[in-house]
PDB file of N, CA and C in Angstrom:
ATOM      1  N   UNK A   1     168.553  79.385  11.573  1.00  0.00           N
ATOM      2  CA  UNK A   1     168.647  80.791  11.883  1.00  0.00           C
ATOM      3  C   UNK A   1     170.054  81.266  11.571  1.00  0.00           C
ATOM      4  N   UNK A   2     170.239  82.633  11.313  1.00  0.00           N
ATOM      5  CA  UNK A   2     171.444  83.402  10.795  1.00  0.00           C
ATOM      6  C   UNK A   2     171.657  84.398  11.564  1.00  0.00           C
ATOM      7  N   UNK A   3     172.632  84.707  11.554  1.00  0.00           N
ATOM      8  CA  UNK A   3     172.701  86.086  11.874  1.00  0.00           C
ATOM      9  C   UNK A   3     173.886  86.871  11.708  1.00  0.00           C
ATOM     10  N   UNK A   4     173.826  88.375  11.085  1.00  0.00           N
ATOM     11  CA  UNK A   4     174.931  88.830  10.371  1.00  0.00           C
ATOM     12  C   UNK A   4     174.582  90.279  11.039  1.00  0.00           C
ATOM     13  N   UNK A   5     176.281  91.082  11.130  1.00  0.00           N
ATOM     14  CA  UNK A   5     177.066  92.063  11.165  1.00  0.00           C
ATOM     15  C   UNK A   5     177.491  92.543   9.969  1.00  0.00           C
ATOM     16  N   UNK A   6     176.877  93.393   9.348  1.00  0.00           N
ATOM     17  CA  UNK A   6     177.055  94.039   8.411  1.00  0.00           C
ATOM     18  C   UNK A   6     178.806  95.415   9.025  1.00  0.00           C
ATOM     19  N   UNK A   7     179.276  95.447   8.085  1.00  0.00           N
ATOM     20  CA  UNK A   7     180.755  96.130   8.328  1.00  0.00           C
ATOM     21  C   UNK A   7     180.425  97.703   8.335  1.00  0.00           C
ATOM     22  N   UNK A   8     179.964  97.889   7.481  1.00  0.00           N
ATOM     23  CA  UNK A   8     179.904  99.387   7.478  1.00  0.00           C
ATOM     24  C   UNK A   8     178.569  99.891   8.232  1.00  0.00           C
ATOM     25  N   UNK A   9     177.466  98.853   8.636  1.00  0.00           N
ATOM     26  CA  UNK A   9     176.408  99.610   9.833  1.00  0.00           C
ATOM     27  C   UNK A   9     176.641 100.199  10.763  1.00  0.00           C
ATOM     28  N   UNK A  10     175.853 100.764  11.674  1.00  0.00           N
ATOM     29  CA  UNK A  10     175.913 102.129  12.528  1.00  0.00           C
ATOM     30  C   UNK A  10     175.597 101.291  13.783  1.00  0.00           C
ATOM     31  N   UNK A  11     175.840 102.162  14.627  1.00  0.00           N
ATOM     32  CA  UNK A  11     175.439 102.053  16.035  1.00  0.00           C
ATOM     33  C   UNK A  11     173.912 102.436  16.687  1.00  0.00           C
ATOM     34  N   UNK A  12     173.456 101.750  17.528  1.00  0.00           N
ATOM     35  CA  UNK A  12     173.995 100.769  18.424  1.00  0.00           C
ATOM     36  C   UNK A  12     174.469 100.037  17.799  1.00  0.00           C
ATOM     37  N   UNK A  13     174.907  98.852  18.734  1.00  0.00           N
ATOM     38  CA  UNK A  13     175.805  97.392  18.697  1.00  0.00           C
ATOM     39  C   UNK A  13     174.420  96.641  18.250  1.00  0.00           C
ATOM     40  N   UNK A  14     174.420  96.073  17.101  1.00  0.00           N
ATOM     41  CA  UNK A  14     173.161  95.425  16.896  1.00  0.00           C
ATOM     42  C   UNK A  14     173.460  94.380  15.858  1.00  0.00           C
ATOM     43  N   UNK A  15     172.775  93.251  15.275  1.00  0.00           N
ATOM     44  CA  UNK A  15     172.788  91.995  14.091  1.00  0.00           C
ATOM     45  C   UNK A  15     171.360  92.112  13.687  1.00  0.00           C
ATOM     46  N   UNK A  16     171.835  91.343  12.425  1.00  0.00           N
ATOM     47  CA  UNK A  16     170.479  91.231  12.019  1.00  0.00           C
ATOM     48  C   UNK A  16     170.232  89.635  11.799  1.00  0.00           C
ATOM     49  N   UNK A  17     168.721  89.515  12.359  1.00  0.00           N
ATOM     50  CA  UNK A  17     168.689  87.777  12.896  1.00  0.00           C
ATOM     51  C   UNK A  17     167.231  87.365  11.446  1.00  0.00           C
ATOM     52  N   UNK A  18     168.023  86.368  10.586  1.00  0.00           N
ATOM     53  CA  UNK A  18     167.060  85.581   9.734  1.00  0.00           C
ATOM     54  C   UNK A  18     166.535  84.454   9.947  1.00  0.00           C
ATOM     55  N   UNK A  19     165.212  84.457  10.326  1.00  0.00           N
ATOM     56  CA  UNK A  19     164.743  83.028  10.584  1.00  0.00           C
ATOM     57  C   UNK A  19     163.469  82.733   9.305  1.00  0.00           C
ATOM     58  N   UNK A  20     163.017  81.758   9.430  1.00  0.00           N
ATOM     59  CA  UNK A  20     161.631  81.495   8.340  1.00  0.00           C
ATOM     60  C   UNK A  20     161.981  82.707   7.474  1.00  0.00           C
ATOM     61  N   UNK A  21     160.468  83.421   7.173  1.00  0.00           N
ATOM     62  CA  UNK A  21     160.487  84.886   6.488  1.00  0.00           C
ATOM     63  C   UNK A  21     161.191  85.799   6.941  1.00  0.00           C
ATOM     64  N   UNK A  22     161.621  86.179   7.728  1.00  0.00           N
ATOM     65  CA  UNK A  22     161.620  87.497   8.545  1.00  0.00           C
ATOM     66  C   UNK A  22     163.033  87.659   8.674  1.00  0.00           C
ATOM     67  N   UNK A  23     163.164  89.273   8.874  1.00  0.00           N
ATOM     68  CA  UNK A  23     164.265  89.639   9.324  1.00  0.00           C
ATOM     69  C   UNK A  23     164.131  90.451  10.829  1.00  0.00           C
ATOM     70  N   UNK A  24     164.654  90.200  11.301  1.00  0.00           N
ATOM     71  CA  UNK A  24     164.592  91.215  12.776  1.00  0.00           C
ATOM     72  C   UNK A  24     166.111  92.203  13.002  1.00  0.00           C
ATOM     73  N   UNK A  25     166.029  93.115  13.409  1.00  0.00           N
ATOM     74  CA  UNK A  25     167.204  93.669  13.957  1.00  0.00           C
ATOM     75  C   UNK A  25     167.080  93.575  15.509  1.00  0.00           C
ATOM     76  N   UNK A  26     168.276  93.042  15.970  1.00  0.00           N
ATOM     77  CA  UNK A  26     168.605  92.605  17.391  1.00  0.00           C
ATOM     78  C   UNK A  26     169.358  93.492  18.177  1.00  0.00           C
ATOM     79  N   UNK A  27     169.208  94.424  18.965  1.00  0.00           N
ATOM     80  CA  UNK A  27     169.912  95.538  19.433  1.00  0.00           C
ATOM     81  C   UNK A  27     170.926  94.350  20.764  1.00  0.00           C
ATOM     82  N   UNK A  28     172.072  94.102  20.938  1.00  0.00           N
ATOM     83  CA  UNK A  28     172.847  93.862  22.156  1.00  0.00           C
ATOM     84  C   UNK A  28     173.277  95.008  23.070  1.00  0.00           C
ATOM     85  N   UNK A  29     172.581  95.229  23.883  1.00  0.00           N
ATOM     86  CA  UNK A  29     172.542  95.991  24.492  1.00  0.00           C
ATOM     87  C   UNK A  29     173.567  95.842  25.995  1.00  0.00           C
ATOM     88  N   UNK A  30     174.350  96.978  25.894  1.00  0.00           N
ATOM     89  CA  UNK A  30     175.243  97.208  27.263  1.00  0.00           C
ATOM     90  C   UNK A  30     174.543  96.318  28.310  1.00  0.00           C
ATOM     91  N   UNK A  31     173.584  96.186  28.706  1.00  0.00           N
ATOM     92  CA  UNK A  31     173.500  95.423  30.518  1.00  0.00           C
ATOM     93  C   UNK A  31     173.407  94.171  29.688  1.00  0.00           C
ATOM     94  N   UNK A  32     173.519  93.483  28.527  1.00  0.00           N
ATOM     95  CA  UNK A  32     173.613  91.941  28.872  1.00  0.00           C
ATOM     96  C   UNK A  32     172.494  91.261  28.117  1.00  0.00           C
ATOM     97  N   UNK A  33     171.911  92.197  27.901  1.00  0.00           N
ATOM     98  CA  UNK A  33     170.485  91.493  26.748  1.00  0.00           C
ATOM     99  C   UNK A  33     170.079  92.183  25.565  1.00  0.00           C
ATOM    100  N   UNK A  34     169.391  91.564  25.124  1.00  0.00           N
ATOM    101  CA  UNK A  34     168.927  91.981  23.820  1.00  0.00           C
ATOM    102  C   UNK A  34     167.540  92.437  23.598  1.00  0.00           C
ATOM    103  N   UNK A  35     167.235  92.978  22.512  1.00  0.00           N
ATOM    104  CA  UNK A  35     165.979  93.798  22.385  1.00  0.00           C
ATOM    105  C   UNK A  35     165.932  93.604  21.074  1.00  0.00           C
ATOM    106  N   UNK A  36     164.754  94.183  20.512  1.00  0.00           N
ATOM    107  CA  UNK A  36     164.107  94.038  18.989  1.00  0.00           C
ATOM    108  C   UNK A  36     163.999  95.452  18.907  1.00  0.00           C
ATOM    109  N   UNK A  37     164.883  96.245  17.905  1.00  0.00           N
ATOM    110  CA  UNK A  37     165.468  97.519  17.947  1.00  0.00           C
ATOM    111  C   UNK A  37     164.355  98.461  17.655  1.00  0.00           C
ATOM    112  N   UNK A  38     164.090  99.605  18.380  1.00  0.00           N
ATOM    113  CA  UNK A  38     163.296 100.576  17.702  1.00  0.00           C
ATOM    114  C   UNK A  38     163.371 101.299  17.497  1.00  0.00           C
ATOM    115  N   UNK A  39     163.204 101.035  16.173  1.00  0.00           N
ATOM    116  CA  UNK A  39     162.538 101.258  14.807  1.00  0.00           C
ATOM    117  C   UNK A  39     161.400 101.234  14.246  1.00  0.00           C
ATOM    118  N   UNK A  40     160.995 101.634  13.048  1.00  0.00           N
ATOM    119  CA  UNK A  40     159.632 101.302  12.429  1.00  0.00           C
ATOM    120  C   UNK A  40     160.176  99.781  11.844  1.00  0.00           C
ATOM    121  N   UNK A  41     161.268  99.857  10.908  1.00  0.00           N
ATOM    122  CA  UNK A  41     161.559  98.804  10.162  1.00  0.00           C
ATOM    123  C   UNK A  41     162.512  97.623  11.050  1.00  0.00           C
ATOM    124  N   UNK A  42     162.285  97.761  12.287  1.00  0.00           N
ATOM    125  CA  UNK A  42     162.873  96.415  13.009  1.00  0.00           C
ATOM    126  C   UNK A  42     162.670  94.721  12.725  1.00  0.00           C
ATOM    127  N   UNK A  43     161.566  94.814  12.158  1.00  0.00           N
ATOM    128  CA  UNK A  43     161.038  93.900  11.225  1.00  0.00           C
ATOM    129  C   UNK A  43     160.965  93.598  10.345  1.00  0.00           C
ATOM    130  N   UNK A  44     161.502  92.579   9.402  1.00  0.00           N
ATOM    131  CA  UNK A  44     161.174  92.741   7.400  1.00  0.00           C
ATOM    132  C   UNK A  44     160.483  91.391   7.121  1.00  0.00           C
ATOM    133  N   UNK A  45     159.230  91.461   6.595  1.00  0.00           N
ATOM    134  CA  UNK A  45     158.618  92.414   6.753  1.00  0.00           C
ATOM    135  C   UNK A  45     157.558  92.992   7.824  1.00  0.00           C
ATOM    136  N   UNK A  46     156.913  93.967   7.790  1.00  0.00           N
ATOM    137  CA  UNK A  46     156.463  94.612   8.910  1.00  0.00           C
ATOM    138  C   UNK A  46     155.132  93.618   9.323  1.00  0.00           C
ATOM    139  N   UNK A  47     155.073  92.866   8.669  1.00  0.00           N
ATOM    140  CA  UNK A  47     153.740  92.074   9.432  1.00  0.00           C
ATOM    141  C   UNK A  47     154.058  90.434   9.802  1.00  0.00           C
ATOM    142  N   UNK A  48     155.571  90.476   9.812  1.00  0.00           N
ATOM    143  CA  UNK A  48     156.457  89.365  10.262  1.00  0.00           C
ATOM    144  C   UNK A  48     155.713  88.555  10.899  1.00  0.00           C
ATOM    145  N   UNK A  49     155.620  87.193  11.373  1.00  0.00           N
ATOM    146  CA  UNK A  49     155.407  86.444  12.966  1.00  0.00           C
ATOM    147  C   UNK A  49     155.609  86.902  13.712  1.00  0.00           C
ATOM    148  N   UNK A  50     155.018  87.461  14.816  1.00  0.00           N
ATOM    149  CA  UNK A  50     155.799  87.612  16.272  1.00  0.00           C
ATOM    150  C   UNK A  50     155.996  86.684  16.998  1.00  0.00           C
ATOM    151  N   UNK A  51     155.942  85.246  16.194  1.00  0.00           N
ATOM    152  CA  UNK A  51     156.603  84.111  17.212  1.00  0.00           C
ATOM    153  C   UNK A  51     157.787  83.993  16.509  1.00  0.00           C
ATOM    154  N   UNK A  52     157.850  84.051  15.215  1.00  0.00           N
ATOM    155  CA  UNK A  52     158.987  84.015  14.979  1.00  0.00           C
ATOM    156  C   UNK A  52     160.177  85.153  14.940  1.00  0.00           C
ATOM    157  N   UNK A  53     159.426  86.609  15.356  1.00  0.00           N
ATOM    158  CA  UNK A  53     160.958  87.536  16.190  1.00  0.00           C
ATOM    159  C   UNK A  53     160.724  87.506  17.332  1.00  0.00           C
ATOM    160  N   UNK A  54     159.849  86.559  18.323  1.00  0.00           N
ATOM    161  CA  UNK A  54     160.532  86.110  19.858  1.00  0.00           C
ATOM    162  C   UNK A  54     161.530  84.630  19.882  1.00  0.00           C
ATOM    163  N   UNK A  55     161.146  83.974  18.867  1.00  0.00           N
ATOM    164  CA  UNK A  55     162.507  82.889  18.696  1.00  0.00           C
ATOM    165  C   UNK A  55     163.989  83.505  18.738  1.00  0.00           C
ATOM    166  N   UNK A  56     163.840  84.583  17.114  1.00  0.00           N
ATOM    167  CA  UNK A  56     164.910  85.245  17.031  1.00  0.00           C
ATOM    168  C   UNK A  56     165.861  85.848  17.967  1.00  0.00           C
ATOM    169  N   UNK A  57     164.970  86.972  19.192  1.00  0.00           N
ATOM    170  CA  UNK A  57     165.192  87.259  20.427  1.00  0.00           C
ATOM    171  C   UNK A  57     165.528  86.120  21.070  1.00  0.00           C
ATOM    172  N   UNK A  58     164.631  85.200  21.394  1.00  0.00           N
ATOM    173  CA  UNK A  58     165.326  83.878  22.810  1.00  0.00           C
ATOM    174  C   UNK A  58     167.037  83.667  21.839  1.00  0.00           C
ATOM    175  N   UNK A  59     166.711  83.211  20.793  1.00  0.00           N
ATOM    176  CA  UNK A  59     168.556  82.746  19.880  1.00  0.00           C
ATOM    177  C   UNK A  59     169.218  83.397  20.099  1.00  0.00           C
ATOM    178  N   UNK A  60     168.966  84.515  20.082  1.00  0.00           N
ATOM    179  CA  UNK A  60     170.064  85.900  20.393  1.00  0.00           C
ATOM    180  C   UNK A  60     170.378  86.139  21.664  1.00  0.00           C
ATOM    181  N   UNK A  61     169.660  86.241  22.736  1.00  0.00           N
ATOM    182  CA  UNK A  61     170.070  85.863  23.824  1.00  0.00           C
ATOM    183  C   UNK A  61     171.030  84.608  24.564  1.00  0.00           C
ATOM    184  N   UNK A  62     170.667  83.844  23.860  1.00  0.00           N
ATOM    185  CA  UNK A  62     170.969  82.134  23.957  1.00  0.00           C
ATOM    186  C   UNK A  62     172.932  82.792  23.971  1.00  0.00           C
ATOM    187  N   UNK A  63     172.796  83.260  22.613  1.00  0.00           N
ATOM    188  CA  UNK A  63     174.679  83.392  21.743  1.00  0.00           C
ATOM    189  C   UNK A  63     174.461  84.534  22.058  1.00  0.00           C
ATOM    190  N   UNK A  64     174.568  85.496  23.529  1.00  0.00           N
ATOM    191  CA  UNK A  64     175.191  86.994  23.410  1.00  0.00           C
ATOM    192  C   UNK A  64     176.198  86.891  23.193  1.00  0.00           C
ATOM    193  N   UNK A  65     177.044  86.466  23.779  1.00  0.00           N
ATOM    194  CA  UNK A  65     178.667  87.126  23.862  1.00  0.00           C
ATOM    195  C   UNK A  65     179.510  86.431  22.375  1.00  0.00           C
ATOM    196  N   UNK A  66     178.737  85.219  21.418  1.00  0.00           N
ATOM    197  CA  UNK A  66     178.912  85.287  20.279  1.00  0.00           C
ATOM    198  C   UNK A  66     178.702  86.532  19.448  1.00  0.00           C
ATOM    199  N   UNK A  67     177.436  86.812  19.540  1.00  0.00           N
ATOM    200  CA  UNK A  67     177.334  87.877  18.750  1.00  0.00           C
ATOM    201  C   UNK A  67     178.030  89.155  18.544  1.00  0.00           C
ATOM    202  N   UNK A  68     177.737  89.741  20.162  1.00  0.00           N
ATOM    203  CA  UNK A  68     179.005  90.764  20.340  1.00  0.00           C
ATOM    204  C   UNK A  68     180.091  90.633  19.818  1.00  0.00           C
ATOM    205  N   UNK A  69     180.825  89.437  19.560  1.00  0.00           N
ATOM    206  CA  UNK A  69     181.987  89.108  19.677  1.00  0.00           C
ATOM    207  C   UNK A  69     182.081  89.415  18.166  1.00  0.00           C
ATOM    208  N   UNK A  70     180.928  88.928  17.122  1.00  0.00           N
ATOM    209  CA  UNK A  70     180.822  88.894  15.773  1.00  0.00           C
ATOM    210  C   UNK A  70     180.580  91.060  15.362  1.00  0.00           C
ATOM    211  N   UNK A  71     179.780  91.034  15.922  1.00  0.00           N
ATOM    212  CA  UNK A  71     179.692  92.932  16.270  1.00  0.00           C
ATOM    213  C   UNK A  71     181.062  93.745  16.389  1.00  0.00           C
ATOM    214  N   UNK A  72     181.858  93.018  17.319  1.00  0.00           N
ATOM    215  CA  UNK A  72     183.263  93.721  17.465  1.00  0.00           C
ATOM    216  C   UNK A  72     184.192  93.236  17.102  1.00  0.00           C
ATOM    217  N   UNK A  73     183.995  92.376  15.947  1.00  0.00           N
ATOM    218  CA  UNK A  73     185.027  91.817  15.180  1.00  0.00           C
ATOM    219  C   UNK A  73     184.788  92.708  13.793  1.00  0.00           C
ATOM    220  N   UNK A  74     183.852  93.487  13.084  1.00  0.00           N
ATOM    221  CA  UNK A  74     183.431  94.290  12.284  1.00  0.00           C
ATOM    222  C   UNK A  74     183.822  95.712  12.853  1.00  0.00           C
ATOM    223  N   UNK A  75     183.487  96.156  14.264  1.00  0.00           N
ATOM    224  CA  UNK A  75     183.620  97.744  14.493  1.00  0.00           C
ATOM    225  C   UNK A  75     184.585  97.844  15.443  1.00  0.00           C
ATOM    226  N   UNK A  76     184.961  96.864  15.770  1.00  0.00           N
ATOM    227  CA  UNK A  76     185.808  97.162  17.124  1.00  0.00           C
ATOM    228  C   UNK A  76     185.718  98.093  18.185  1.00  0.00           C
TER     229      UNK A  76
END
C-alpha cells in the first residue's frame, strides 16, 4: 500500500491511498479519523473492491498522525 500528498491539492486535509487496483481518497479528518471522502470519484475506479477501500481506511487509520504529518509537510 501507498499513499501520497499531492503539493498543489486542495482542502480538506486528505491522501490518496493505492492498494491492489484502486485508488481511494482518504479524508483525515480534525477529530482523529479518517473517512473515504465524498465524492462521486472517491474511488478509482468506481466499481473498486470495497474490501479493498476498507483495508485502505483500517491503513490509514493505523498511520494517522504519519499521514497528517506527510499532508502538512506539503501545505503546512
Amino acid at each position: 500500500m501507498r499513499f501520497t500528498a499531492y503539493t498543489m491539492d486542495h482542502e480538506p486535509r486528505h491522501v490518496h491511498g493505492f492498494y491492489a487496483d484502486i485508488e481511494a481518497n482518504v479524508d483525515l479528518r480534525l477529530d482523529g479519523t479518517v473517512s473515504l471522502a465524498g465524492r462521486a470519484d472517491a474511488t478509482r475506479p468506481g466499481n473498486g473492491s470495497k474490501s479493498d477501500v476498507r483495508h485502505v481506511l483500517t491503513v490509514a487509520a493505523q498511520h494517522f498522525e504519519d499521514l497528517v504529518a506527510l499532508w502538512e509537510k506539503h501545505h503546512g
